[in-house]
N, C-alpha and C. Protein backbone atom coordinates (compact mmCIF):
# COMPACT_ATOMS: atom_id res chain seq x y z
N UNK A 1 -7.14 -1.15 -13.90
CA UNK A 1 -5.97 -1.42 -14.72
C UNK A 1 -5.09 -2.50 -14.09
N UNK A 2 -4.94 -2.43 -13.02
CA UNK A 2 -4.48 -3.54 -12.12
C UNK A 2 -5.18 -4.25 -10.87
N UNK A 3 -3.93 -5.50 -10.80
CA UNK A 3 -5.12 -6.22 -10.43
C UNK A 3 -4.46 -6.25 -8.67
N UNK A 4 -2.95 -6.40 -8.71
CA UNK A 4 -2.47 -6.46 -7.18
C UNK A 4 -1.36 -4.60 -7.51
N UNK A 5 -1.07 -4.08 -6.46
CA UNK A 5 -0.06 -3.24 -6.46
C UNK A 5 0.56 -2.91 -5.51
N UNK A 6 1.98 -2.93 -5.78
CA UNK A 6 3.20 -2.40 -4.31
C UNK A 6 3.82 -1.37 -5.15
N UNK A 7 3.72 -0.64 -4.61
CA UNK A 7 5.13 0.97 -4.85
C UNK A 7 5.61 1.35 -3.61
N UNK A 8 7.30 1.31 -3.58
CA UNK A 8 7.31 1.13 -2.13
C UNK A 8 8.64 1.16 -1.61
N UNK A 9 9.53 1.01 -0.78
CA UNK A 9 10.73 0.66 -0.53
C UNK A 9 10.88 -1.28 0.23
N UNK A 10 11.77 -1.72 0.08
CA UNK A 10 11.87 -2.85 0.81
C UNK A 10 13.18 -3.17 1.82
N UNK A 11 13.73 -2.28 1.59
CA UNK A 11 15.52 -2.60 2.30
C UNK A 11 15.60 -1.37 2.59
N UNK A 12 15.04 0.32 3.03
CA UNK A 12 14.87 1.04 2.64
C UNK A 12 15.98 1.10 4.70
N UNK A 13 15.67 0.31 5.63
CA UNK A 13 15.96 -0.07 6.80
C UNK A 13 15.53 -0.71 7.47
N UNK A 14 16.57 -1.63 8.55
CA UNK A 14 15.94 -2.34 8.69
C UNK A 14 14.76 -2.89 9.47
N UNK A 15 13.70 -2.16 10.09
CA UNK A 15 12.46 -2.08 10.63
C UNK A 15 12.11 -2.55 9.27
N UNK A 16 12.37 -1.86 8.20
CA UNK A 16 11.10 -1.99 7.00
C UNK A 16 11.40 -3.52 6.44
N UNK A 17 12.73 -3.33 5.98
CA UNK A 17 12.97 -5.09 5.61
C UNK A 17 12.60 -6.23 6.63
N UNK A 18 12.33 -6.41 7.70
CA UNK A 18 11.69 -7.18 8.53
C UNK A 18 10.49 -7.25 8.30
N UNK A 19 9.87 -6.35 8.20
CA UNK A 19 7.90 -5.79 8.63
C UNK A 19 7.70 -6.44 7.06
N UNK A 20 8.71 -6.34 6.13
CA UNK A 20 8.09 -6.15 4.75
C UNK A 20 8.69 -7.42 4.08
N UNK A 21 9.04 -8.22 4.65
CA UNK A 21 9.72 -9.47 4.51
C UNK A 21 8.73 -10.60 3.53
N UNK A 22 6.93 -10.60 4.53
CA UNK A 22 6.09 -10.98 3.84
C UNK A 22 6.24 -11.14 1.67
N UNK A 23 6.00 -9.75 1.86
CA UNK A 23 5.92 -9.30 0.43
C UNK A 23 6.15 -10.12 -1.05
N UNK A 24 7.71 -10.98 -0.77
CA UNK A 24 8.16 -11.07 -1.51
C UNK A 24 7.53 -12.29 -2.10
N UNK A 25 7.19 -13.48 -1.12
CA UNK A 25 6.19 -14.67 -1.46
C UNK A 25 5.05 -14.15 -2.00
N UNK A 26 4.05 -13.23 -1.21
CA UNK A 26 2.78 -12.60 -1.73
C UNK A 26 2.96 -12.10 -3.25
N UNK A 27 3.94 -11.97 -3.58
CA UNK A 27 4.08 -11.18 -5.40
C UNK A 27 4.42 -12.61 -5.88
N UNK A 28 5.26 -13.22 -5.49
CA UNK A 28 5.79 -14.40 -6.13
C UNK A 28 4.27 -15.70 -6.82
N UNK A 29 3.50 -15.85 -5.60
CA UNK A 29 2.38 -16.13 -5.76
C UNK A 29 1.31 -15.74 -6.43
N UNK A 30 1.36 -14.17 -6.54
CA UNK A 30 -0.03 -13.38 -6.80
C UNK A 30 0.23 -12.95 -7.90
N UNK A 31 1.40 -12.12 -8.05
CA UNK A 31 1.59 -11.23 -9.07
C UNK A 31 1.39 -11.56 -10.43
N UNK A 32 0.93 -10.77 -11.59
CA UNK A 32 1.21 -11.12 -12.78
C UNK A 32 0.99 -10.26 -14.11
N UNK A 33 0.71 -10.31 -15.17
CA UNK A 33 1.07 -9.03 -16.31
C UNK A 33 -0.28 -8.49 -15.73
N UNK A 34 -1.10 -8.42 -15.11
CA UNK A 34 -2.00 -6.80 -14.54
C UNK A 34 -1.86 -6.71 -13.20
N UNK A 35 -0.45 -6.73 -12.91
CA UNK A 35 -0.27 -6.30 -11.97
C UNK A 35 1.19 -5.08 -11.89
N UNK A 36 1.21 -4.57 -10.85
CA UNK A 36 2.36 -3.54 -11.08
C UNK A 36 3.09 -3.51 -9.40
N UNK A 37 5.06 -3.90 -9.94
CA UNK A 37 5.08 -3.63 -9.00
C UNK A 37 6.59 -2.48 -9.03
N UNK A 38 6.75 -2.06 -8.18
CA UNK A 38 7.54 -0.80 -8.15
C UNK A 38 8.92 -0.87 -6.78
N UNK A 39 10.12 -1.51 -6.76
CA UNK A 39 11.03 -1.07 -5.11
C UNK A 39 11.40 -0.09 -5.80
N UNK A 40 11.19 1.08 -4.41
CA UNK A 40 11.91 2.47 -4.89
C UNK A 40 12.75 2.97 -3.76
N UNK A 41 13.46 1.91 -2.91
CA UNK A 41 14.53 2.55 -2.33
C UNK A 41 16.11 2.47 -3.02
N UNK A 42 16.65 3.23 -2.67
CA UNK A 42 18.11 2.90 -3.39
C UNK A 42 18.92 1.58 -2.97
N UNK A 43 18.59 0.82 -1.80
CA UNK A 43 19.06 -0.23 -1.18
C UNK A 43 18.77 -1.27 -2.40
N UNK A 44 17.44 -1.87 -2.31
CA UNK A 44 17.11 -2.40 -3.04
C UNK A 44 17.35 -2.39 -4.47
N UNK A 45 17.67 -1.41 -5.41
CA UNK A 45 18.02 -1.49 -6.73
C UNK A 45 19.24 -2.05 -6.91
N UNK A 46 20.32 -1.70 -5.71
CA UNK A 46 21.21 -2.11 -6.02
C UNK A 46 21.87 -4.13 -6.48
N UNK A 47 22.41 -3.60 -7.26
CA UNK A 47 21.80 -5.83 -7.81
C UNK A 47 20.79 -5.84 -8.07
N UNK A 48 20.02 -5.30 -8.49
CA UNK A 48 18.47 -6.49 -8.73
C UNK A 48 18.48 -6.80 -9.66
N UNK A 49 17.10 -7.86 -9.70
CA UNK A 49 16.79 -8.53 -10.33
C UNK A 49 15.43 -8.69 -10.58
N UNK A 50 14.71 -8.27 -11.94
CA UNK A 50 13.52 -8.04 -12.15
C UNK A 50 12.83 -9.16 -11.94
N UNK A 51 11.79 -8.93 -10.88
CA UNK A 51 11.11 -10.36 -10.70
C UNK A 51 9.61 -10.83 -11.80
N UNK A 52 9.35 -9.91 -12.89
CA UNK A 52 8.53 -10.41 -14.00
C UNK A 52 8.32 -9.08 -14.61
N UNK A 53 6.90 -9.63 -16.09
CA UNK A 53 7.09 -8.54 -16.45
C UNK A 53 6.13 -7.14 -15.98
N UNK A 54 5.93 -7.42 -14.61
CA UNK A 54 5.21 -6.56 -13.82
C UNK A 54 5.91 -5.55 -13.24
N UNK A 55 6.94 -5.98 -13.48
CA UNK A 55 8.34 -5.09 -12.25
C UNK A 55 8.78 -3.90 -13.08
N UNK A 56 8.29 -2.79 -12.62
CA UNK A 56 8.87 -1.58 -13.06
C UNK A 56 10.12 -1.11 -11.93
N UNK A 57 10.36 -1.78 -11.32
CA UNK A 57 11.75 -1.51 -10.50
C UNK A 57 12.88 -0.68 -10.81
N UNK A 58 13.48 -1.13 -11.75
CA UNK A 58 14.71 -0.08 -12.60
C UNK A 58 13.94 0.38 -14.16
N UNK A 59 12.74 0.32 -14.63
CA UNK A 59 12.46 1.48 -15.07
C UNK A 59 11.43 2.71 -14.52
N UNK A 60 11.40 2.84 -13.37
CA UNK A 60 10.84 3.74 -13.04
C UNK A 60 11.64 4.59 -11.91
N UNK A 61 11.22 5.75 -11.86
CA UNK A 61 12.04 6.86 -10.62
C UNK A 61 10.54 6.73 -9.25
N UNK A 62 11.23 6.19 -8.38
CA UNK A 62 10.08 6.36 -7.29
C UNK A 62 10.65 7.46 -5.88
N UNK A 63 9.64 7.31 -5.14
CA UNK A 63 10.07 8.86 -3.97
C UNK A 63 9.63 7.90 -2.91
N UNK A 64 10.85 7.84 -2.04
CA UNK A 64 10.98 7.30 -0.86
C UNK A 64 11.05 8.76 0.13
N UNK A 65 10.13 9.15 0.88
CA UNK A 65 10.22 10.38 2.10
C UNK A 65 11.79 9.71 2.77
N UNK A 66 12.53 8.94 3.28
CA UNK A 66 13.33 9.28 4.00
C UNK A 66 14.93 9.37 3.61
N UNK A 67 15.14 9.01 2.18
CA UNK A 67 15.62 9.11 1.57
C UNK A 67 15.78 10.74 1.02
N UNK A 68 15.33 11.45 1.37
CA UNK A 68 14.94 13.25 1.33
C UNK A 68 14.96 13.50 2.60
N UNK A 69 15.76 15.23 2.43
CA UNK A 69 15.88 15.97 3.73
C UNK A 69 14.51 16.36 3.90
N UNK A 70 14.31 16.75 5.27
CA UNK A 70 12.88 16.38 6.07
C UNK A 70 11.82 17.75 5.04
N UNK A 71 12.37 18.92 4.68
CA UNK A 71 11.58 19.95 4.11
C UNK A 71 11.16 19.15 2.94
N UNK A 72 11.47 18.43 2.16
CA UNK A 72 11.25 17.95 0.76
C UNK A 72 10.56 16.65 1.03
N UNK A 73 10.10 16.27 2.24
CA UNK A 73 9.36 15.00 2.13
C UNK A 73 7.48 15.00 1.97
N UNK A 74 7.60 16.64 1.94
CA UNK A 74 6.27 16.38 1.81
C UNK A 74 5.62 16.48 0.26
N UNK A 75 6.73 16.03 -0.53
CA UNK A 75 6.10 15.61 -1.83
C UNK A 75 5.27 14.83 -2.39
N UNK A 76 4.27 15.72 -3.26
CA UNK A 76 3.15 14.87 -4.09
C UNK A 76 3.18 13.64 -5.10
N UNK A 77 3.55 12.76 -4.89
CA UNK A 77 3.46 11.81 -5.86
C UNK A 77 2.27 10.88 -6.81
N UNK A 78 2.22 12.09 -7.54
CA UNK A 78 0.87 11.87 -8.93
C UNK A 78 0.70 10.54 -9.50
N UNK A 79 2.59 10.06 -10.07
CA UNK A 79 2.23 9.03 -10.81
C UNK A 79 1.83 7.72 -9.51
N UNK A 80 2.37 7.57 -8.39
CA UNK A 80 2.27 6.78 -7.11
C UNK A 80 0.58 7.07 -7.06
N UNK A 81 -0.01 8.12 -6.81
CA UNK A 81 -1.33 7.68 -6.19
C UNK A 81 -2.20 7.40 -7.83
N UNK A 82 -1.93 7.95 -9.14
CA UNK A 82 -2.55 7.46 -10.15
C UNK A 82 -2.65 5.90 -10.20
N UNK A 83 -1.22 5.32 -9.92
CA UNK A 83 -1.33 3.80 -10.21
C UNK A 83 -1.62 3.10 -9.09
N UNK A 84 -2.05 3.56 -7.63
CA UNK A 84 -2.68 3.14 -6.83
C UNK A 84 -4.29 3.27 -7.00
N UNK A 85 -4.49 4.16 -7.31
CA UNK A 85 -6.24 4.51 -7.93
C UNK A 85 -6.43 3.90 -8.87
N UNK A 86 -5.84 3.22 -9.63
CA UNK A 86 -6.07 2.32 -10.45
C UNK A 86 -5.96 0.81 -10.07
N UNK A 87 -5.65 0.86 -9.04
CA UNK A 87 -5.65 -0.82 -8.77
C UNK A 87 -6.69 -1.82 -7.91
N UNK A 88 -6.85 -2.44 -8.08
CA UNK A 88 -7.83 -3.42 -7.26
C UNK A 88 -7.60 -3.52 -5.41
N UNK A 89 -6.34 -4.16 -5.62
CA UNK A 89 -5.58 -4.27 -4.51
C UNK A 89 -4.24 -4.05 -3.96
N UNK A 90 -4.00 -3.40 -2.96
CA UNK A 90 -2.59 -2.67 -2.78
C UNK A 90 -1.66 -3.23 -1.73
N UNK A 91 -0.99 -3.98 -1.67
CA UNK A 91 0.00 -4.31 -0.67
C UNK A 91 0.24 -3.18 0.31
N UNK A 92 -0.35 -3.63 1.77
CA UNK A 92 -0.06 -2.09 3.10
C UNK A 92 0.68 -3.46 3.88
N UNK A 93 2.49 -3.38 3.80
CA UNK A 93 3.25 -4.19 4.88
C UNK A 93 3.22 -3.09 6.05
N UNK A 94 3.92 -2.98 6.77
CA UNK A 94 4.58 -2.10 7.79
C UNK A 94 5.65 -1.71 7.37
N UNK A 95 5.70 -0.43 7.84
CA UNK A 95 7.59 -0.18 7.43
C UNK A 95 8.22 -0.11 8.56
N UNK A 96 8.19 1.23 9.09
CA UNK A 96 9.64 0.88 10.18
C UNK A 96 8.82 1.52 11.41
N UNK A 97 7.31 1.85 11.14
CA UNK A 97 6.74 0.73 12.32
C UNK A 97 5.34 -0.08 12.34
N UNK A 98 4.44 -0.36 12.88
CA UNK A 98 3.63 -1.18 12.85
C UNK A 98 2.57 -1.43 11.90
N UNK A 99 2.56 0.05 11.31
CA UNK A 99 1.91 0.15 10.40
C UNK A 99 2.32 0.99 9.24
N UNK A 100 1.41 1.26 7.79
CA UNK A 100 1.97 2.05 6.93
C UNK A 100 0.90 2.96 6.10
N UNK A 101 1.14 4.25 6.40
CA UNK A 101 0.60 5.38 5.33
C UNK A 101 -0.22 4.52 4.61
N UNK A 102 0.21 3.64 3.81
CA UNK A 102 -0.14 2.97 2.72
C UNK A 102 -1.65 2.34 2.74
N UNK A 103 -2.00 2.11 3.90
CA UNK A 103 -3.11 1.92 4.14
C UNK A 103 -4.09 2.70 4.18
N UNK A 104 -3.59 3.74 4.62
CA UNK A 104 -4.86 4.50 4.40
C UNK A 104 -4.65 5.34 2.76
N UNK A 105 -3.55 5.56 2.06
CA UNK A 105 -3.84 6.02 1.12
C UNK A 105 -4.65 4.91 -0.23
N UNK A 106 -4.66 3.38 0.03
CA UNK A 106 -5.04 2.96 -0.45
C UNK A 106 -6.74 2.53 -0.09
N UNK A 107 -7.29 3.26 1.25
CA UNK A 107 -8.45 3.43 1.61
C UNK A 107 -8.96 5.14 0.50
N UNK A 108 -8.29 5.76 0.86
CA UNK A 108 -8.59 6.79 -0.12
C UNK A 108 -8.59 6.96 -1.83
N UNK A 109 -7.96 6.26 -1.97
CA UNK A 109 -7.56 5.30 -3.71
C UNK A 109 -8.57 4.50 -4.26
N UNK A 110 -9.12 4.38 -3.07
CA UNK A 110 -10.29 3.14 -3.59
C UNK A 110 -10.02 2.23 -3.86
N UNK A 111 -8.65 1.23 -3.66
CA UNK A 111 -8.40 0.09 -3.54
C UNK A 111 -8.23 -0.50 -1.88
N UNK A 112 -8.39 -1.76 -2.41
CA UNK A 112 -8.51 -2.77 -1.15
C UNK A 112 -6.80 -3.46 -0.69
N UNK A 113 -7.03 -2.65 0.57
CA UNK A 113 -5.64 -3.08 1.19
C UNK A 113 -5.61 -4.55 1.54
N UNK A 114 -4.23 -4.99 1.67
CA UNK A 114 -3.96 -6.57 1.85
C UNK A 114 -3.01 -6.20 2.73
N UNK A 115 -2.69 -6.96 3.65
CA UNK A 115 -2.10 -6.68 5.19
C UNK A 115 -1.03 -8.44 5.52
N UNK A 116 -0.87 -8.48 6.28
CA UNK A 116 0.10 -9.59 6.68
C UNK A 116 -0.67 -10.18 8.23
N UNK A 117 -0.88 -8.91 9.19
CA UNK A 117 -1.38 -8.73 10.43
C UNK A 117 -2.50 -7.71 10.48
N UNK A 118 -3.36 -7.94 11.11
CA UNK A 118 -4.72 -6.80 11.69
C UNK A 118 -3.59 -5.78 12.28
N UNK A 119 -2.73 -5.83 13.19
CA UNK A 119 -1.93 -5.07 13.52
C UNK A 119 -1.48 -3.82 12.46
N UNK A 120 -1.16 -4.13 11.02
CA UNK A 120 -1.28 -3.33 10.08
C UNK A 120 -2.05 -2.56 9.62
N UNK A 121 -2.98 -2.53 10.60
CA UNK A 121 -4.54 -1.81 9.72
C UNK A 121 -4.84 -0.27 10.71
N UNK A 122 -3.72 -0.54 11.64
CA UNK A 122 -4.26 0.87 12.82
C UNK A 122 -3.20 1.88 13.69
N UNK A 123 -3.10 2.72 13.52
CA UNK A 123 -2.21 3.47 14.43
C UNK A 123 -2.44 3.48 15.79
N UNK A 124 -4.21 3.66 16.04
CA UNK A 124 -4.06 3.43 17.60
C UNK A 124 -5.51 2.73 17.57
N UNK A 125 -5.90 2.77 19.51
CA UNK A 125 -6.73 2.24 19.54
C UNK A 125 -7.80 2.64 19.11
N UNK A 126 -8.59 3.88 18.90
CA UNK A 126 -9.54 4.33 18.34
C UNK A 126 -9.33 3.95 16.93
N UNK A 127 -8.76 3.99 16.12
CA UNK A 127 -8.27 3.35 14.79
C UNK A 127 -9.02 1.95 14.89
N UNK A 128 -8.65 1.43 15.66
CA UNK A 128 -8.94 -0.28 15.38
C UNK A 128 -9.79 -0.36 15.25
N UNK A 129 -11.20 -0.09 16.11
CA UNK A 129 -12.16 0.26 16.66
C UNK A 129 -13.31 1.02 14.92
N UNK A 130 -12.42 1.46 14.12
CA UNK A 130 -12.96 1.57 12.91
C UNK A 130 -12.97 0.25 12.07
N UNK A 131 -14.03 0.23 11.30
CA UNK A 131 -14.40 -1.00 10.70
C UNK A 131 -14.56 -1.14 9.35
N UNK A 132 -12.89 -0.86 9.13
CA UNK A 132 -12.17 -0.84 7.64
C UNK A 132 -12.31 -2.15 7.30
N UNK A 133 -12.70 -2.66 5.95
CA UNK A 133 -12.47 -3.99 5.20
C UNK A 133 -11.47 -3.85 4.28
N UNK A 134 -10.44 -5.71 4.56
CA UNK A 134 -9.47 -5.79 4.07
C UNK A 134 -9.36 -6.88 4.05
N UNK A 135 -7.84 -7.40 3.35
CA UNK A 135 -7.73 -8.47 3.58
C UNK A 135 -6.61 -9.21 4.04
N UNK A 136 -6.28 -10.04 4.73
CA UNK A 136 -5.01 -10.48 5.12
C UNK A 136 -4.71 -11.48 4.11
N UNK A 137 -3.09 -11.79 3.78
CA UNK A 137 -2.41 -12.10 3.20
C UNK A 137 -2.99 -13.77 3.50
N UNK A 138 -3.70 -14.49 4.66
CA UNK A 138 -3.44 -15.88 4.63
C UNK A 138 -5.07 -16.12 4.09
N UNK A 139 -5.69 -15.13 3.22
CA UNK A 139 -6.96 -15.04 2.93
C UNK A 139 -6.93 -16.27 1.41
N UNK A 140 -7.96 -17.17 1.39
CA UNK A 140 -7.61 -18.07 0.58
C UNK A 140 -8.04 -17.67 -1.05
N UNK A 141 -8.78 -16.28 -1.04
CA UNK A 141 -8.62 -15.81 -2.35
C UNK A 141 -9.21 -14.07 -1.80
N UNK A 142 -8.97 -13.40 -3.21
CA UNK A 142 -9.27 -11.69 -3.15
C UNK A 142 -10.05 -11.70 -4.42
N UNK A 143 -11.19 -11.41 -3.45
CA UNK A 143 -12.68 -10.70 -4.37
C UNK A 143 -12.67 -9.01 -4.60
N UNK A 144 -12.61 -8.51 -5.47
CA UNK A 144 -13.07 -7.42 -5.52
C UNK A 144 -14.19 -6.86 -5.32
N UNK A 145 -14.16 -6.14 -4.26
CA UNK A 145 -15.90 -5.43 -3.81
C UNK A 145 -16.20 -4.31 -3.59
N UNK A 146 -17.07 -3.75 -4.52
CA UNK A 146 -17.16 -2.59 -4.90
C UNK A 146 -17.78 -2.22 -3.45
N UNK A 147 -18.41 -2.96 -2.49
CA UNK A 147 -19.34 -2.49 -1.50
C UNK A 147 -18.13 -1.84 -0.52
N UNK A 148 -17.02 -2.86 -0.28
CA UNK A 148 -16.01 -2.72 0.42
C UNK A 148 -15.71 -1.41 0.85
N UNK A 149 -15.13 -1.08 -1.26
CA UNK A 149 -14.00 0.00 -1.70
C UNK A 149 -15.32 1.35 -0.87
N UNK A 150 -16.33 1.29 -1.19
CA UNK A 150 -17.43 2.39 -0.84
C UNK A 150 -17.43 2.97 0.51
N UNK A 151 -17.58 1.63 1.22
CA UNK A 151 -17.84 1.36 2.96
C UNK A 151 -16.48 2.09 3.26
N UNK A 152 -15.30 1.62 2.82
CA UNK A 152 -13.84 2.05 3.32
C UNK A 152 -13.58 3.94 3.25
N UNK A 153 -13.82 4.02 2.08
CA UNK A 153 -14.22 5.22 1.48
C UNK A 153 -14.59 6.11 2.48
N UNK A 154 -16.00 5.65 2.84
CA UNK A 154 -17.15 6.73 3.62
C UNK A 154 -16.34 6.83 4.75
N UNK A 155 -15.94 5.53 5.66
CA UNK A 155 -14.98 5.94 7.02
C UNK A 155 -14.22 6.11 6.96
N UNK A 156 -13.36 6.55 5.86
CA UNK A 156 -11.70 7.25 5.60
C UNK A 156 -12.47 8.99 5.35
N UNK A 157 -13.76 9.23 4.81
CA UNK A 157 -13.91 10.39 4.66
C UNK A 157 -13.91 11.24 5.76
N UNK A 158 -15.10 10.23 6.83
CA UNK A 158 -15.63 10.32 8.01
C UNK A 158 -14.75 10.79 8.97
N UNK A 159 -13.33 10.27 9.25
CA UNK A 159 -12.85 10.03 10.58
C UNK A 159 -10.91 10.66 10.29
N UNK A 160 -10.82 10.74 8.78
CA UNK A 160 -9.51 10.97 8.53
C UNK A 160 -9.19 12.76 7.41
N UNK A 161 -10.90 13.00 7.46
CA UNK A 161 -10.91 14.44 6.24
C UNK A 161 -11.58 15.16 7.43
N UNK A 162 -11.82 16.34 6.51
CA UNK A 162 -12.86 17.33 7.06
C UNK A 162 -14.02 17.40 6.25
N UNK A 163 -14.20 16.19 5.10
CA UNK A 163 -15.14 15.90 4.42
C UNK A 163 -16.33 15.12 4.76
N UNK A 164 -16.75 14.73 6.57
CA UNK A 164 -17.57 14.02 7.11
C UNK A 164 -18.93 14.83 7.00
N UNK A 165 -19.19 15.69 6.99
CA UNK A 165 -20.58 16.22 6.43
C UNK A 165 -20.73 15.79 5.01
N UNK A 166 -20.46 15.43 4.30
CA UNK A 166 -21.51 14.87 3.26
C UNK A 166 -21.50 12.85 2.97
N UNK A 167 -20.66 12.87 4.50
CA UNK A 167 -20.47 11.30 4.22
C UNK A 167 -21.83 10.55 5.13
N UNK A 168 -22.61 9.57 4.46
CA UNK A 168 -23.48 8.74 4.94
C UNK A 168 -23.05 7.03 5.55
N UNK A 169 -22.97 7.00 6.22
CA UNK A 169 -22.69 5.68 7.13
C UNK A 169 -23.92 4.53 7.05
């Protein structure tokens, strides 16, 4: 259904507005009517300004975890991972630190993460050391590959579930 996707905070603090600074050229460039994009911190709404007609920004309610007291952050967000499972490719910046959730939920989504830095792709060193495909932002175009989304898949099953018995490498 889509072709790039961010749901997300951007001013949310400032670790994240730094790390996530990228972003705004990458949509400006990329984005377009099959694409979807979503700021869901309260920082950011304030003033805005819809940047096309991709921007569900002020019509949509999004869930920022820190923006919620710590018991309520472990909320499910259906319509967030529906319109990530539907997309091709998912914007994973950093937030407020080197890396973001986002990456791996968009390894589990079955879309292909887009990054700024390799640095974005790992929590630690055994992380790195996994041989996730992606793509960085100075990549001179984004192919969709079904082999990718598969490969990513099997070592997100492998190394991040308890679903590695029926995964083949």
């Amino acid at each position: 259904k889509y072709d790039f996707i961010f749901i997300g905070g951007l001013l949310t603090d400032i670790e994240t507005s730094i790390n996530r600074k990228w972003i705004i050229e990458f949509i400006n460039n990329n984005f377009n009517c099959n694409s979807y994009l979503q700021f869901t911190d309260k920082k950011t709404k304030k003033d805005y300004k819809i940047m096309g007609n991709y921007d569900h920004t002020l019509l949509e309610k999004g869930f920022v975890p820190k923006e919620n007291k710590v018991n309520k952050r472990n909320f499910f967000d259906k319509k967030y991972f529906d319109n990530l499972s539907q997309s091709k490719f998912g914007l994973c910046p950093a937030g407020d630190s080197i890396f973001s959730m986002r990456f791996y939920e968009c390894l589990m989504c079955k879309c292909i993460p887009i990054v700024d830095k390799v640095s974005e792709t790992f929590r630690s060193r055994q992380e790195s050391k996994l041989d996730y495909k992606y793509y960085l932002t100075s990549s001179s175009e984004f192919i969709y590959r079904e082999d990718w989304v598969e490969h990513n898949y099997n070592i997100f099953l492998k190394y991040h579930t308890l679903e590695y018995k029926n995964v083949q490498n």
